[in-house]
C-alpha atoms as a PDB file:
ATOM      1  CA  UNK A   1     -12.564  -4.024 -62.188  1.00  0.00           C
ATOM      2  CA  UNK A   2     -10.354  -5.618 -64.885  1.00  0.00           C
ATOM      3  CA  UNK A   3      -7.252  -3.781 -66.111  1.00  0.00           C
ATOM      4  CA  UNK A   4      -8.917  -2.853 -69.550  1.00  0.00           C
ATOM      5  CA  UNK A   5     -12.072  -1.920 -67.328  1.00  0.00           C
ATOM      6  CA  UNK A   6      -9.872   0.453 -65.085  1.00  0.00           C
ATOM      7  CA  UNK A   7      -7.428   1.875 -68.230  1.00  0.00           C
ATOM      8  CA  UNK A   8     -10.689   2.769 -69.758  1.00  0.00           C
ATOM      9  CA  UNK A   9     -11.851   4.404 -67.175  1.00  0.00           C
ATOM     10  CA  UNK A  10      -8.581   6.627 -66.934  1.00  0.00           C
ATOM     11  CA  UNK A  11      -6.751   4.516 -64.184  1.00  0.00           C
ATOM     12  CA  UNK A  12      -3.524   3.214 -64.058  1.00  0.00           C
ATOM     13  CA  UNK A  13      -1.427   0.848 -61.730  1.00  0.00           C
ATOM     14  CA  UNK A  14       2.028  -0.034 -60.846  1.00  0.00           C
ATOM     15  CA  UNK A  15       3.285  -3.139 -59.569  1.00  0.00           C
ATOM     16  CA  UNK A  16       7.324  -2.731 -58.356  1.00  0.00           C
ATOM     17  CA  UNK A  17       8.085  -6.550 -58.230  1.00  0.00           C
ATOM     18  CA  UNK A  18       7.187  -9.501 -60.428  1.00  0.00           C
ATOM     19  CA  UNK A  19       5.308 -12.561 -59.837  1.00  0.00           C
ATOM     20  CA  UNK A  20       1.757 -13.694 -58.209  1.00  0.00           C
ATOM     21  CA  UNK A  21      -0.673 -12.453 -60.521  1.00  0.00           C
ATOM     22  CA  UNK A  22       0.614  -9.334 -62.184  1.00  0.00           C
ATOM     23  CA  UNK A  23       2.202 -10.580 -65.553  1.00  0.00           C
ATOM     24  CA  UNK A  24      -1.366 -12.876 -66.032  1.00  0.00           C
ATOM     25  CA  UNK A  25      -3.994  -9.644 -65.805  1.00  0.00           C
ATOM     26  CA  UNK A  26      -1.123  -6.315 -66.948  1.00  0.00           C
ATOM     27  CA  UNK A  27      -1.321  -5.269 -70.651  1.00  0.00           C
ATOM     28  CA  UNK A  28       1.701  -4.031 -70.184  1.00  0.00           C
ATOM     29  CA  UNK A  29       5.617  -4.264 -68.118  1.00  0.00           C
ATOM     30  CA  UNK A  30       8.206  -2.338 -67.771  1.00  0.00           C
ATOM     31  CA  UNK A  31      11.492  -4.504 -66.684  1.00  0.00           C
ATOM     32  CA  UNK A  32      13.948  -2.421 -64.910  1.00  0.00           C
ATOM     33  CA  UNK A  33      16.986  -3.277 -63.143  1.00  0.00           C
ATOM     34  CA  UNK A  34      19.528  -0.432 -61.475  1.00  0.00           C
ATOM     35  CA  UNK A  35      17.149   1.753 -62.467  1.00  0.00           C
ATOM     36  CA  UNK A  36      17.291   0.932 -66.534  1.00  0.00           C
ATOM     37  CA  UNK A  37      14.691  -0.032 -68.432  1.00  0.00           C
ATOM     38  CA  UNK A  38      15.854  -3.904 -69.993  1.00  0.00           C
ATOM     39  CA  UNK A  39      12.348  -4.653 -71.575  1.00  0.00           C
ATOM     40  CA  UNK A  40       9.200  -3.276 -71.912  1.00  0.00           C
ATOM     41  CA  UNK A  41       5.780  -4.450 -73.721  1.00  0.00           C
ATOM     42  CA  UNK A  42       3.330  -6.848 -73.839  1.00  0.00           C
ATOM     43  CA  UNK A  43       3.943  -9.596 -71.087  1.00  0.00           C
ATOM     44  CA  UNK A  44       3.569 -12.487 -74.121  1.00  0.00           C
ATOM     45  CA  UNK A  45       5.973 -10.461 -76.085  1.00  0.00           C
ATOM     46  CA  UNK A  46       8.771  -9.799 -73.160  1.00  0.00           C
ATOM     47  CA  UNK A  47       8.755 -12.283 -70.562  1.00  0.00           C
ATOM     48  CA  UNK A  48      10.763 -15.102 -70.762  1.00  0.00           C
ATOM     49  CA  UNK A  49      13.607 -17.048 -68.530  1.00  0.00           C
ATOM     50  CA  UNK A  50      16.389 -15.135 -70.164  1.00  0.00           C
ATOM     51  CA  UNK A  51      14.501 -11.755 -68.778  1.00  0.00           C
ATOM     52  CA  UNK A  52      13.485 -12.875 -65.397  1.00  0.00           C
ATOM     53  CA  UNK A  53      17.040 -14.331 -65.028  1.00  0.00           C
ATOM     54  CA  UNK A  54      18.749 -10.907 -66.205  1.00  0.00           C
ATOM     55  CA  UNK A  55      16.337  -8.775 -63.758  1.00  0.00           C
ATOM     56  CA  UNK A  56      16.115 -11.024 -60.951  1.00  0.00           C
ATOM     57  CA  UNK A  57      19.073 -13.513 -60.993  1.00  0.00           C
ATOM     58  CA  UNK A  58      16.442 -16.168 -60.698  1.00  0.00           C
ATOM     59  CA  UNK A  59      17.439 -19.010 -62.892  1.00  0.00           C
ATOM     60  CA  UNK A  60      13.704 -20.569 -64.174  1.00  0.00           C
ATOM     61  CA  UNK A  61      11.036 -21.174 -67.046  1.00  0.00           C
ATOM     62  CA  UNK A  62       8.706 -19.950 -68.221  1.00  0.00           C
ATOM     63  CA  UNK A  63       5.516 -21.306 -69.760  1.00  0.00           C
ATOM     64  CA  UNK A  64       1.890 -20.709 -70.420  1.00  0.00           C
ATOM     65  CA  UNK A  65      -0.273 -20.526 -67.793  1.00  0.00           C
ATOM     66  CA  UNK A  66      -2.951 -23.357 -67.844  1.00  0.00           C
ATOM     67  CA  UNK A  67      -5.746 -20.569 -67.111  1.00  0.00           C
ATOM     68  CA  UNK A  68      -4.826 -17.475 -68.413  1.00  0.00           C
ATOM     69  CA  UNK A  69      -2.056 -18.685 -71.284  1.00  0.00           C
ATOM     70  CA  UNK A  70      -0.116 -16.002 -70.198  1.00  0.00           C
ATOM     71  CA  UNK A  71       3.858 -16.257 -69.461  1.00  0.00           C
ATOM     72  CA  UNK A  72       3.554 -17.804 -66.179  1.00  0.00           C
ATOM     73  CA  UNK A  73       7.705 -17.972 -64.499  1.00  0.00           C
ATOM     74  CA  UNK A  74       8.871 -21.387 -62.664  1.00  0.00           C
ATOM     75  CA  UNK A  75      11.427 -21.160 -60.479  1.00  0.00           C
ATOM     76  CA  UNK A  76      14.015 -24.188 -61.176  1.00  0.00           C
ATOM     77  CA  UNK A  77      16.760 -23.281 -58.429  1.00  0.00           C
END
């Protein structure tokens, strides 16, 4: 079932990390870090390395993915 498929059909889901395949199928994120929302919206409209590094302390880039063109986060340390 696609997300659209299963928020259609009343169902919801929550992912607590980032990364692997979330950010390429979610219609929407919510960012938090010490329990504070930093950013929330569409993945296209929110992620990017100045988020991911805020969040996670993960210094990276971000680009579109060659599939999905969705943000798609590369590690660069």
């Amino acid at each position: 079932m696609t997300g659209r498929a299963a928020t259609a059909a009343g169902l919801r889901a929550f992912f607590s990390t980032i990364g692997g395949l979330r950010h390429r199928f979610a219609d929407h994120l919510v960012a938090m870090k010490a329990g504070r929302v930093v950013a929330e919206g569409a993945p296209a409209d929110i992620v990017d390395a100045e988020l991911i590094e805020e969040v996670f302390d993960l210094p990276c880039v971000v680009v579109p993915d060659p599939v999905t063109g969705t943000p798609m986060v590369v590690p660069t340390a």
